[in-house]
N, C-alpha and C. Protein backbone atom coordinates (compact mmCIF):
# COMPACT_ATOMS: atom_id res chain seq x y z
N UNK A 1 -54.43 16.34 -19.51
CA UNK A 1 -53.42 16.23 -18.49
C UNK A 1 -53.41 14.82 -17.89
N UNK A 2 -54.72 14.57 -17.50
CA UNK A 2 -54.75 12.46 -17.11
C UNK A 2 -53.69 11.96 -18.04
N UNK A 3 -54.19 12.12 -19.16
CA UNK A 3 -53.95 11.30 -20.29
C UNK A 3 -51.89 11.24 -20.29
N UNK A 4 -51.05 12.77 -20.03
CA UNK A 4 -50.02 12.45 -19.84
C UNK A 4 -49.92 12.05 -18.66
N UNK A 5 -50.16 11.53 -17.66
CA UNK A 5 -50.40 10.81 -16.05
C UNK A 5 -50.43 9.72 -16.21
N UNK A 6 -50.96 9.78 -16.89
CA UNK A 6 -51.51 8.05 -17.27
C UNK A 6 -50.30 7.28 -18.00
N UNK A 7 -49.71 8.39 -19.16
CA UNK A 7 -48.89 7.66 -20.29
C UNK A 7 -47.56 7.66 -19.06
N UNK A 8 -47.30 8.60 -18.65
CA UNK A 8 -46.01 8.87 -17.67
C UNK A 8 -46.06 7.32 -16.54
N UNK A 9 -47.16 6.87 -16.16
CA UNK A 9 -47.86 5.69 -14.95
C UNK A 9 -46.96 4.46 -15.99
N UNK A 10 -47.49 4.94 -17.31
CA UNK A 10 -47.21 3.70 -18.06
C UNK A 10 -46.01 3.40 -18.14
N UNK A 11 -44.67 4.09 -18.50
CA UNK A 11 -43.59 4.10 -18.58
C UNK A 11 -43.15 3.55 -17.48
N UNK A 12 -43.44 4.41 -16.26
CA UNK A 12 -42.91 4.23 -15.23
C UNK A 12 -42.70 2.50 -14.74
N UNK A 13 -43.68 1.69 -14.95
CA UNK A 13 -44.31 0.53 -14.45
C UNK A 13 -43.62 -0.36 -15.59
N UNK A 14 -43.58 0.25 -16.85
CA UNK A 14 -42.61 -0.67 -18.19
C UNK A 14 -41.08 -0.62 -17.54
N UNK A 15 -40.45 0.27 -17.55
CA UNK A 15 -38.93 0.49 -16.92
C UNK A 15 -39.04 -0.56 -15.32
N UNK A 16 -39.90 -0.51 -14.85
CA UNK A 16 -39.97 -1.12 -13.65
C UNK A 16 -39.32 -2.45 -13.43
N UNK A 17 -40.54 -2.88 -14.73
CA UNK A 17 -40.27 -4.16 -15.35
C UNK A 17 -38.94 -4.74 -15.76
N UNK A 18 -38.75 -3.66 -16.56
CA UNK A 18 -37.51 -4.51 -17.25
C UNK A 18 -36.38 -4.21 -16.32
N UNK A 19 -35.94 -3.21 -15.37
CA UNK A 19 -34.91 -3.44 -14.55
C UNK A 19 -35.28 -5.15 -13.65
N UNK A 20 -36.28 -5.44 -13.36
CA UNK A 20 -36.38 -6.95 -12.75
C UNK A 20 -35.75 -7.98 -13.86
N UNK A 21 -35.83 -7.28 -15.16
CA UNK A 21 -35.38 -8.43 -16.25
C UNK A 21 -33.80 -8.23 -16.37
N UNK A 22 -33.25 -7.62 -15.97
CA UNK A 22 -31.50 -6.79 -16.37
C UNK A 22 -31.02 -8.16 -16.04
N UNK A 23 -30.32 -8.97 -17.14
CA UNK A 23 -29.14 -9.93 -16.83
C UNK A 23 -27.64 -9.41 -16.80
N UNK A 24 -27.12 -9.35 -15.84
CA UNK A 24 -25.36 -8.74 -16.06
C UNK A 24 -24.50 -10.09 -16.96
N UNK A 25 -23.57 -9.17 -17.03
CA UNK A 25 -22.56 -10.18 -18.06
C UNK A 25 -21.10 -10.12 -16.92
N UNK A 26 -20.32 -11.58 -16.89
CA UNK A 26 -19.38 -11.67 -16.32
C UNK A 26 -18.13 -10.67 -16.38
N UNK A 27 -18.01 -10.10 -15.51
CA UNK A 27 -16.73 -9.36 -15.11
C UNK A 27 -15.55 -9.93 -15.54
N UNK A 28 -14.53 -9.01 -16.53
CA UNK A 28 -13.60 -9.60 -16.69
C UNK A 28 -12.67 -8.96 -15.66
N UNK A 29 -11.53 -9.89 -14.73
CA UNK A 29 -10.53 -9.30 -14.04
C UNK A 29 -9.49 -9.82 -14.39
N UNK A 30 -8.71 -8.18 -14.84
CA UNK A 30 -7.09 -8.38 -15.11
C UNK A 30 -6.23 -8.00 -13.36
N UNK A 31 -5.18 -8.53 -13.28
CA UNK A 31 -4.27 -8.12 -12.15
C UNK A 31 -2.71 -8.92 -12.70
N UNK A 32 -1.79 -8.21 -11.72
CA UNK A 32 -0.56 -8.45 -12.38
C UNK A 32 -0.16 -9.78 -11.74
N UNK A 33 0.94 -10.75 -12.59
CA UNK A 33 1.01 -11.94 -12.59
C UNK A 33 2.35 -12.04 -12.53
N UNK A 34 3.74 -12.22 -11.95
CA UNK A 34 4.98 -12.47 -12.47
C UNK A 34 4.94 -11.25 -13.68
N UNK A 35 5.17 -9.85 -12.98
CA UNK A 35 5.59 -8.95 -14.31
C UNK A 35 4.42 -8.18 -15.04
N UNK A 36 3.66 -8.94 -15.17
CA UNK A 36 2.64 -7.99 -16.44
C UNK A 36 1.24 -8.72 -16.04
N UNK A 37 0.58 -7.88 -16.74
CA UNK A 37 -1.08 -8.10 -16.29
C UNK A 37 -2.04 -9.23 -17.52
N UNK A 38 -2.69 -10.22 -16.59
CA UNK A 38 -3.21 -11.06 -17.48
C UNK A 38 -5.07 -11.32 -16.70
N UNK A 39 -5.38 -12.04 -17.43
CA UNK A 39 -7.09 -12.05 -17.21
C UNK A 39 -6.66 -12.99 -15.79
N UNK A 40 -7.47 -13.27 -14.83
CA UNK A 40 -7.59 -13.97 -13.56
C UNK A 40 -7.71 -14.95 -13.92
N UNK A 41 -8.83 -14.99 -14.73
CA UNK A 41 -9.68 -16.29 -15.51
C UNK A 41 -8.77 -17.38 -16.09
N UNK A 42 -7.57 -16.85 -16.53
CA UNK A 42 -6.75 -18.06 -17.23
C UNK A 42 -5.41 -17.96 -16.27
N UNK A 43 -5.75 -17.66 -14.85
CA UNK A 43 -4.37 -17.93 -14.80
C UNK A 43 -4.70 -20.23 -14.06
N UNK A 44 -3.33 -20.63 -13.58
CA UNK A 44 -3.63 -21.71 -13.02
C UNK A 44 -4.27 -21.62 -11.58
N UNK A 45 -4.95 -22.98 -11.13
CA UNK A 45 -5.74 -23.14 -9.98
C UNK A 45 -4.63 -22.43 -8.77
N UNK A 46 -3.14 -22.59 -9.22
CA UNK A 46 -2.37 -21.63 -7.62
C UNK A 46 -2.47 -20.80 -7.85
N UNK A 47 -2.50 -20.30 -8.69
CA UNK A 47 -2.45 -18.88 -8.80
C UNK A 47 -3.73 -17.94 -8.46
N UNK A 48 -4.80 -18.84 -9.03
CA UNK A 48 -5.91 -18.15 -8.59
C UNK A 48 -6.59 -18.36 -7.21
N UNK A 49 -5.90 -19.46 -6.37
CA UNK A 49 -6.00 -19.32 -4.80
C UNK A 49 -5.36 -18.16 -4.27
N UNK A 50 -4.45 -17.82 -4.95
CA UNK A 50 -3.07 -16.99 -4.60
C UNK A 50 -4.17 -15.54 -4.57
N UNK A 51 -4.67 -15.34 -5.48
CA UNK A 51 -5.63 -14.16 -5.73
C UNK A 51 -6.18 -14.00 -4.70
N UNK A 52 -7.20 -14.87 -4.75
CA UNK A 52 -7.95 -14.96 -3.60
C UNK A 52 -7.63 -14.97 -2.01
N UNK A 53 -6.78 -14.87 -2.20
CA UNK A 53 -6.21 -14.98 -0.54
C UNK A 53 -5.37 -13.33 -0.12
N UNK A 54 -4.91 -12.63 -1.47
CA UNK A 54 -4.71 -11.56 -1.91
C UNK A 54 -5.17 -10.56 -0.42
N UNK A 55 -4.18 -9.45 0.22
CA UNK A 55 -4.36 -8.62 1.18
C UNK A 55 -4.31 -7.24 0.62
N UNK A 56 -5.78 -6.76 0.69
CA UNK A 56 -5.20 -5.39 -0.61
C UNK A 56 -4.60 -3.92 0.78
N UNK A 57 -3.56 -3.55 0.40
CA UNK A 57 -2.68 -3.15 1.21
C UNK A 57 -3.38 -2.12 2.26
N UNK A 58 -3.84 -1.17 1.25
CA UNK A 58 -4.43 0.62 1.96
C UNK A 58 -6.03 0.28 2.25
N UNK A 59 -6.30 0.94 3.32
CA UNK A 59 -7.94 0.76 3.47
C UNK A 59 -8.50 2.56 2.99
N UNK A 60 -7.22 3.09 2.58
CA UNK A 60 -7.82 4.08 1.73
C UNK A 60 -8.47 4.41 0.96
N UNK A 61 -9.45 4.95 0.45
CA UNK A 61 -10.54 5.15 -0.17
C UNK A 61 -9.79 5.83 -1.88
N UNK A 62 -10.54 5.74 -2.64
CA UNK A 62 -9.52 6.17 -4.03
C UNK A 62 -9.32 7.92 -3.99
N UNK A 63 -10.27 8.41 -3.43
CA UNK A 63 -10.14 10.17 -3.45
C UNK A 63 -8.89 10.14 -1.88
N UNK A 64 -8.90 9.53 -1.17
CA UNK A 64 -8.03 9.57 0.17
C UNK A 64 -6.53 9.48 0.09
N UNK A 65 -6.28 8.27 -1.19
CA UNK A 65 -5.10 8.00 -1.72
C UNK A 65 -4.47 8.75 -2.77
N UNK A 66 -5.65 9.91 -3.52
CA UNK A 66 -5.42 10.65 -4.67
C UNK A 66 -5.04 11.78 -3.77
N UNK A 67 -5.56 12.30 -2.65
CA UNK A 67 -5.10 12.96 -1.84
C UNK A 67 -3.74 13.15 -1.39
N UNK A 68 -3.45 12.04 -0.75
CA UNK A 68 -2.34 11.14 -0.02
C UNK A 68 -1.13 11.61 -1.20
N UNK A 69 -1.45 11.00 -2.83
CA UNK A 69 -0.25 11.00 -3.77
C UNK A 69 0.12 12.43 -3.53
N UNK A 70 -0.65 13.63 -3.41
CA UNK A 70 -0.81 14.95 -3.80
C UNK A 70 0.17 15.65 -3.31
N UNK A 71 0.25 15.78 -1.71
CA UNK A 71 1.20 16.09 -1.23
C UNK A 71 2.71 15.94 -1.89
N UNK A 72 3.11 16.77 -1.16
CA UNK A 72 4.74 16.56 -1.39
C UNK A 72 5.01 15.85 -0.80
N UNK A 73 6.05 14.81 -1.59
CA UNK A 73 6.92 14.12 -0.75
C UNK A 73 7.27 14.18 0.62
N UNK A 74 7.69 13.43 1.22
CA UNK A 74 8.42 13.36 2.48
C UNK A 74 9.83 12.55 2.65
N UNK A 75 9.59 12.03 1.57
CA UNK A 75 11.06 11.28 1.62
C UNK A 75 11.82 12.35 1.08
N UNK A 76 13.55 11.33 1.52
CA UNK A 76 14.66 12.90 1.06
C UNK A 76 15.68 11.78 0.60
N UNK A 77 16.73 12.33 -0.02
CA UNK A 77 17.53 11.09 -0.64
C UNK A 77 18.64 11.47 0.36
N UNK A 78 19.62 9.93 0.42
CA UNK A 78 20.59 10.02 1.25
C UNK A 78 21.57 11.01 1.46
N UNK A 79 21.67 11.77 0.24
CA UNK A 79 22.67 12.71 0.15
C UNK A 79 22.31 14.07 0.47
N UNK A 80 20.96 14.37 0.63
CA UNK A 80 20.26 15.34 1.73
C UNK A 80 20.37 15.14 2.96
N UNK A 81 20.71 14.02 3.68
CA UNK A 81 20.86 14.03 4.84
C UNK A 81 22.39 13.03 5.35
N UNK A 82 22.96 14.67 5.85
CA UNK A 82 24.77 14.00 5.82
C UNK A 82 24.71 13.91 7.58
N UNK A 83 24.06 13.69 8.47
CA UNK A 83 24.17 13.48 9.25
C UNK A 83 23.44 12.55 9.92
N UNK A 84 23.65 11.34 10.85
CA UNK A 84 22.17 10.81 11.05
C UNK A 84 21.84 10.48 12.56
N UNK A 85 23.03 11.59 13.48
CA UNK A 85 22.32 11.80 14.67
C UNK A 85 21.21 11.75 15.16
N UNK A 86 20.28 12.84 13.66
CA UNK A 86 19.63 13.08 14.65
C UNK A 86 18.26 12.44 13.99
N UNK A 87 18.68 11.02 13.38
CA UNK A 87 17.80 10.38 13.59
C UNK A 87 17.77 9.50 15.48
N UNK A 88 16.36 8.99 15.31
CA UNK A 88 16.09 8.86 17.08
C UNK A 88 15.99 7.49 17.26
N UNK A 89 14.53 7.13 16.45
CA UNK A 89 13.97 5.22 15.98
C UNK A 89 13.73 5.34 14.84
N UNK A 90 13.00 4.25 14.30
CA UNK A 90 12.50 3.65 13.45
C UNK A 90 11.95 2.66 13.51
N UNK A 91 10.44 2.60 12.34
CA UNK A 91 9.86 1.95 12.11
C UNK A 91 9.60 1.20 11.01
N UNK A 92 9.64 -0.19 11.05
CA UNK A 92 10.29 -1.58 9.87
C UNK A 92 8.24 -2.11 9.54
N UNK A 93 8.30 -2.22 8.04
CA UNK A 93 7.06 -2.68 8.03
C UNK A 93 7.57 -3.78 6.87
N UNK A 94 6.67 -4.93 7.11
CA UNK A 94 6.98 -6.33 6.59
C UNK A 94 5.91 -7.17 6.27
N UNK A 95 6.04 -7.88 5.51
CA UNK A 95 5.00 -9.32 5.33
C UNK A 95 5.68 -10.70 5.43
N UNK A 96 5.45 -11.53 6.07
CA UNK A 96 5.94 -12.78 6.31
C UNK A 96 6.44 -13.42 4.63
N UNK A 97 5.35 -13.30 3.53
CA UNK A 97 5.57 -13.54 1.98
C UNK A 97 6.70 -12.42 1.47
N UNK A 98 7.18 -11.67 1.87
CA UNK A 98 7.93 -10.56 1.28
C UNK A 98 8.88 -10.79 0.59
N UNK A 99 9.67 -10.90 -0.26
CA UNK A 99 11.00 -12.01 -0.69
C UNK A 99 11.90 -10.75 -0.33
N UNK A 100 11.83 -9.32 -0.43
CA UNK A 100 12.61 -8.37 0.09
C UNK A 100 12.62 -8.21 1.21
N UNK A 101 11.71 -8.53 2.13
CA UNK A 101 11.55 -8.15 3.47
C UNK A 101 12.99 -8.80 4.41
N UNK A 102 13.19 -10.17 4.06
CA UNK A 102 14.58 -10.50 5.31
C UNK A 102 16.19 -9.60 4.74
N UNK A 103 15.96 -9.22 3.52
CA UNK A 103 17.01 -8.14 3.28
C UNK A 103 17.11 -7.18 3.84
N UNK A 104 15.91 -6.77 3.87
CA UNK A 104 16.25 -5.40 4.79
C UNK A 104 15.63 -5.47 6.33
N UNK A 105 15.73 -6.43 7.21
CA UNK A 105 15.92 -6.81 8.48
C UNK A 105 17.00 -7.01 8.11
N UNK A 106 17.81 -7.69 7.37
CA UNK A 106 19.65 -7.86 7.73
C UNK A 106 20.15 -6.66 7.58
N UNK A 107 20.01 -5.52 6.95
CA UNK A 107 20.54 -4.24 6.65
C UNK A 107 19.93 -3.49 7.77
N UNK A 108 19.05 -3.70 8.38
CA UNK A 108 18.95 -2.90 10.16
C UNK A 108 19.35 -3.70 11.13
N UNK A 109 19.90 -4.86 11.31
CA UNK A 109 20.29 -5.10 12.44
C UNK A 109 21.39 -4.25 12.76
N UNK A 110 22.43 -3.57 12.01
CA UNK A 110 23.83 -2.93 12.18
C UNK A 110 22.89 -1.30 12.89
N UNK A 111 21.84 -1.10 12.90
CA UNK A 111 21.42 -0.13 12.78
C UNK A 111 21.06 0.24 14.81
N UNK A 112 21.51 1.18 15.20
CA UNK A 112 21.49 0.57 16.88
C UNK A 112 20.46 2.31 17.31
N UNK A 113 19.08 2.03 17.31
CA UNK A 113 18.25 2.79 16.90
C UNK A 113 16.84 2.56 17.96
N UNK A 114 16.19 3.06 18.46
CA UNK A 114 14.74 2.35 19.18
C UNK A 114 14.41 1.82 18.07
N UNK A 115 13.45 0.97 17.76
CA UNK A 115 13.23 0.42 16.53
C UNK A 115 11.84 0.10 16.89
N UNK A 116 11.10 -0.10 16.35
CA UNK A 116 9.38 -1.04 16.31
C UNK A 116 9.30 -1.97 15.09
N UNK A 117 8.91 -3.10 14.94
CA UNK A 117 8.28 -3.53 13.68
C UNK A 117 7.01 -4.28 13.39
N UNK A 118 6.18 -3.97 12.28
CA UNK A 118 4.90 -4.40 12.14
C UNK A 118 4.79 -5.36 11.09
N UNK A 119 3.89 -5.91 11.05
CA UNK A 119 3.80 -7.23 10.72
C UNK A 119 2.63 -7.10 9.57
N UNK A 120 2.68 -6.01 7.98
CA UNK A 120 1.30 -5.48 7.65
C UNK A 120 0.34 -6.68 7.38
N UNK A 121 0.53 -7.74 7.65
CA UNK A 121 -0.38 -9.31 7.52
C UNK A 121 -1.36 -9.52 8.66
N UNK A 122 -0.87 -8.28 10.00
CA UNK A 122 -1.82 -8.30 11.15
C UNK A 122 -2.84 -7.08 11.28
N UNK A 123 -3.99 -7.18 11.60
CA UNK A 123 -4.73 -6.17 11.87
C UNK A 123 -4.30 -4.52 12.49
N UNK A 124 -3.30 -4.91 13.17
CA UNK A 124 -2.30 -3.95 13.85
C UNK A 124 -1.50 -3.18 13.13
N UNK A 125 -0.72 -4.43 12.45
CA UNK A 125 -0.07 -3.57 11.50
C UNK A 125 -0.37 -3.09 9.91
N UNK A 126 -1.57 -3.58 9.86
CA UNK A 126 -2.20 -2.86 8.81
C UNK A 126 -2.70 -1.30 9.23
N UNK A 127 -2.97 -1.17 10.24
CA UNK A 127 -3.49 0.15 10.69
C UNK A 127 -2.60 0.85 11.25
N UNK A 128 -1.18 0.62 11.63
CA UNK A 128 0.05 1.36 11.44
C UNK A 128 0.38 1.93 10.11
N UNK A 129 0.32 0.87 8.90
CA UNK A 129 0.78 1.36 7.72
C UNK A 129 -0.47 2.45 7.04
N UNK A 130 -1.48 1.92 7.21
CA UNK A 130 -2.22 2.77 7.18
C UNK A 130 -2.23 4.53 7.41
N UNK A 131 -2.12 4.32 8.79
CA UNK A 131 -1.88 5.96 9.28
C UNK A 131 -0.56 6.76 8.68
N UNK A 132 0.71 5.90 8.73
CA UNK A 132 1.34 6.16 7.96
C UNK A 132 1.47 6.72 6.27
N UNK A 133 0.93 5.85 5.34
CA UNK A 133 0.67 6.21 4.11
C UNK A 133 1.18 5.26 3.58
N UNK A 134 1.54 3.86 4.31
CA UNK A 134 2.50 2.85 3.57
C UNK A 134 1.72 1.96 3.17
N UNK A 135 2.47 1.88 1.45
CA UNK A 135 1.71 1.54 0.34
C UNK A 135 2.40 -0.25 -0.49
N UNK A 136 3.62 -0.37 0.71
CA UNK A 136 4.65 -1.61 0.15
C UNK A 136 5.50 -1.85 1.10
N UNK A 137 5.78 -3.22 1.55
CA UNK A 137 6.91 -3.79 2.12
C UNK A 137 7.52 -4.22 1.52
N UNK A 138 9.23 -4.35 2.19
CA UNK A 138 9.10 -3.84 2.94
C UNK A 138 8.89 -2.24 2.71
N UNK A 139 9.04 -1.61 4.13
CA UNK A 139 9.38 0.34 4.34
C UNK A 139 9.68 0.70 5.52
N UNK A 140 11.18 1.26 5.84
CA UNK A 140 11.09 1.43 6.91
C UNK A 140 10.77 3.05 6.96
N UNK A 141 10.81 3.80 8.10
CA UNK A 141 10.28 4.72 7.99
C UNK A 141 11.12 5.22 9.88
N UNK A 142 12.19 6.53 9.39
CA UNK A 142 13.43 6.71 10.65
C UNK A 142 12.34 8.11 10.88
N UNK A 143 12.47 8.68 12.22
CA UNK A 143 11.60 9.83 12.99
C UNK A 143 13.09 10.16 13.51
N UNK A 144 12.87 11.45 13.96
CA UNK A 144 13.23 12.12 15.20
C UNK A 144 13.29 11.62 16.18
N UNK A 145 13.68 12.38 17.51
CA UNK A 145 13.07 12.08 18.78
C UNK A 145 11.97 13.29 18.97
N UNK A 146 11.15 13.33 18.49
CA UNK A 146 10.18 13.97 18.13
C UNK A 146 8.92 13.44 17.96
N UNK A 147 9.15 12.09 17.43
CA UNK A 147 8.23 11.46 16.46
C UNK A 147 8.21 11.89 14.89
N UNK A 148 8.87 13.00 14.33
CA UNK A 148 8.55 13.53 13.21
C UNK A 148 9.48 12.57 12.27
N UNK A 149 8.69 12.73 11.00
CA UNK A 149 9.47 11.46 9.97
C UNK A 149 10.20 12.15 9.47
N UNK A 150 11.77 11.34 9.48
CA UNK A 150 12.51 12.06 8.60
C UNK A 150 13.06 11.68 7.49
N UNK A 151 12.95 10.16 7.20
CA UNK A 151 13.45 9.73 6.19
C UNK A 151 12.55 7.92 5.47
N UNK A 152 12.31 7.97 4.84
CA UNK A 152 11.79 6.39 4.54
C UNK A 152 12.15 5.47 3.41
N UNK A 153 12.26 4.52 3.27
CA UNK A 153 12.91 3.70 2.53
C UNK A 153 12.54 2.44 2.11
N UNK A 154 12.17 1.68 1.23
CA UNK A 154 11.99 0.43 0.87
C UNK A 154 13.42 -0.16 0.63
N UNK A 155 14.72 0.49 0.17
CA UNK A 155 15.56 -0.35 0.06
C UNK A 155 16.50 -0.77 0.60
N UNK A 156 17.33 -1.96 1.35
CA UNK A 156 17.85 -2.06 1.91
C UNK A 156 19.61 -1.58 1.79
N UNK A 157 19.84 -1.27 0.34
CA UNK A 157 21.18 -0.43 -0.24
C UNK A 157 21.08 0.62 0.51
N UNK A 158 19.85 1.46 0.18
CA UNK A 158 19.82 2.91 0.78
C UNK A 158 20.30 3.10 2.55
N UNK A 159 19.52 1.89 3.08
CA UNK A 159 19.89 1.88 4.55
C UNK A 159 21.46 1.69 4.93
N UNK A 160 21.89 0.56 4.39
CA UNK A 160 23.18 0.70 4.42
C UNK A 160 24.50 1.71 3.95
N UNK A 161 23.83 2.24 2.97
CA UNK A 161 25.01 3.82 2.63
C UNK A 161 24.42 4.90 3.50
N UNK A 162 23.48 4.92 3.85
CA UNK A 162 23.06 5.94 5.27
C UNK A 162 24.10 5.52 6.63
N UNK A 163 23.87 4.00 6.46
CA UNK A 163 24.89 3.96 8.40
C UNK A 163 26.36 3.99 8.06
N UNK A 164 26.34 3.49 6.56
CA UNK A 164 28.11 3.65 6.50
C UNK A 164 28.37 4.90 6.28
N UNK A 165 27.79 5.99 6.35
CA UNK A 165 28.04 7.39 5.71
C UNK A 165 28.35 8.13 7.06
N UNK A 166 27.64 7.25 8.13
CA UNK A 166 27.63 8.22 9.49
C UNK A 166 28.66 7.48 9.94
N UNK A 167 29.32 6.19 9.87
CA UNK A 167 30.18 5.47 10.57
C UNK A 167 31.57 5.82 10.08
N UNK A 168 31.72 6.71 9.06
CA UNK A 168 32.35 7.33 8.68
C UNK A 168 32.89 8.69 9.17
N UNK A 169 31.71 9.31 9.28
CA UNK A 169 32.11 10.71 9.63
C UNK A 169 32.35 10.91 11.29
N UNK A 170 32.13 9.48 12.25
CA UNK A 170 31.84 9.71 13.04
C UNK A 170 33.63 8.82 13.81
């Protein structure tokens, strides 16, 4: 019985060893570039500042966000909702870099609504989008007077055939 104690001591103290010896090998990282996904490694020096400076959106955890997808929807398409009384406010989420984002601030100004907007580049408004579930700017996101969400949107078309639909019937 020593004798397997002993041999088991031995192992133990060899493996010991060689995890102190483990050399890792360089990580390769792909991410998307203009369109499609390429190694980090070869993109140019802006680009790879550009990386690096990179705001990764959700502070969601990967089981939190697998969660999050799970649910049903909450969005509804425009033609589910023929009335838009009884929307109340809305909330505009943005990034200063956004190239969509001043489109759809011009497609809510016509919009005469309580309104809020966050800024997801600030600590603040990262933890708005957060609680929310917002995964891209822009998004606006119309409630009740309730607070309850009733409709959300990244595009600024959609916003505009929503107010012309009510400026219509109204």
């Amino acid at each position: 019985m020593t004798d397997e104690i002993t041999a088991i001591d031995q192992e133990i103290t060899r493996l010991k060893e060689k995890i102190n010896t483990v050399q890792g090998q360089e990580t390769e990282v792909y991410s998307r570039i203009v369109g499609y996904y390429r190694s980090v490694r070869n993109w140019n020096l802006g680009k790879q500042g550009e990386y690096k400076d990179r705001v990764t959106f959700s502070r969601l955890t990967g089981r939190e966000i697998r969660e999050e997808l799970s649910e049903p929807s909450r969005e509804a398409s425009t033609d589910e909702i023929s009335d838009n009384s009884t929307f109340w406010s809305y909330s505009f989420f943005y990034r200063n870099t956004c190239p969509n984002c001043p489109p759809m601030k011009e497609a809510l100004e016509g919009v005469e609504l309580t309104s809020r907007s966050f800024n997801v580049d600030t600590e603040a408004g990262m933890e708005e989008a957060s609680a929310l579930s917002i995964f891209s700017a822009p998004t606006v996101v119309f409630f009740d007077k309730n607070g309850s969400e009733l409709y959300r949107t990244g595009n600024p078309k959609e916003v505009n055939e929503l107010f012309q639909k009510s400026a219509a019937i109204a």
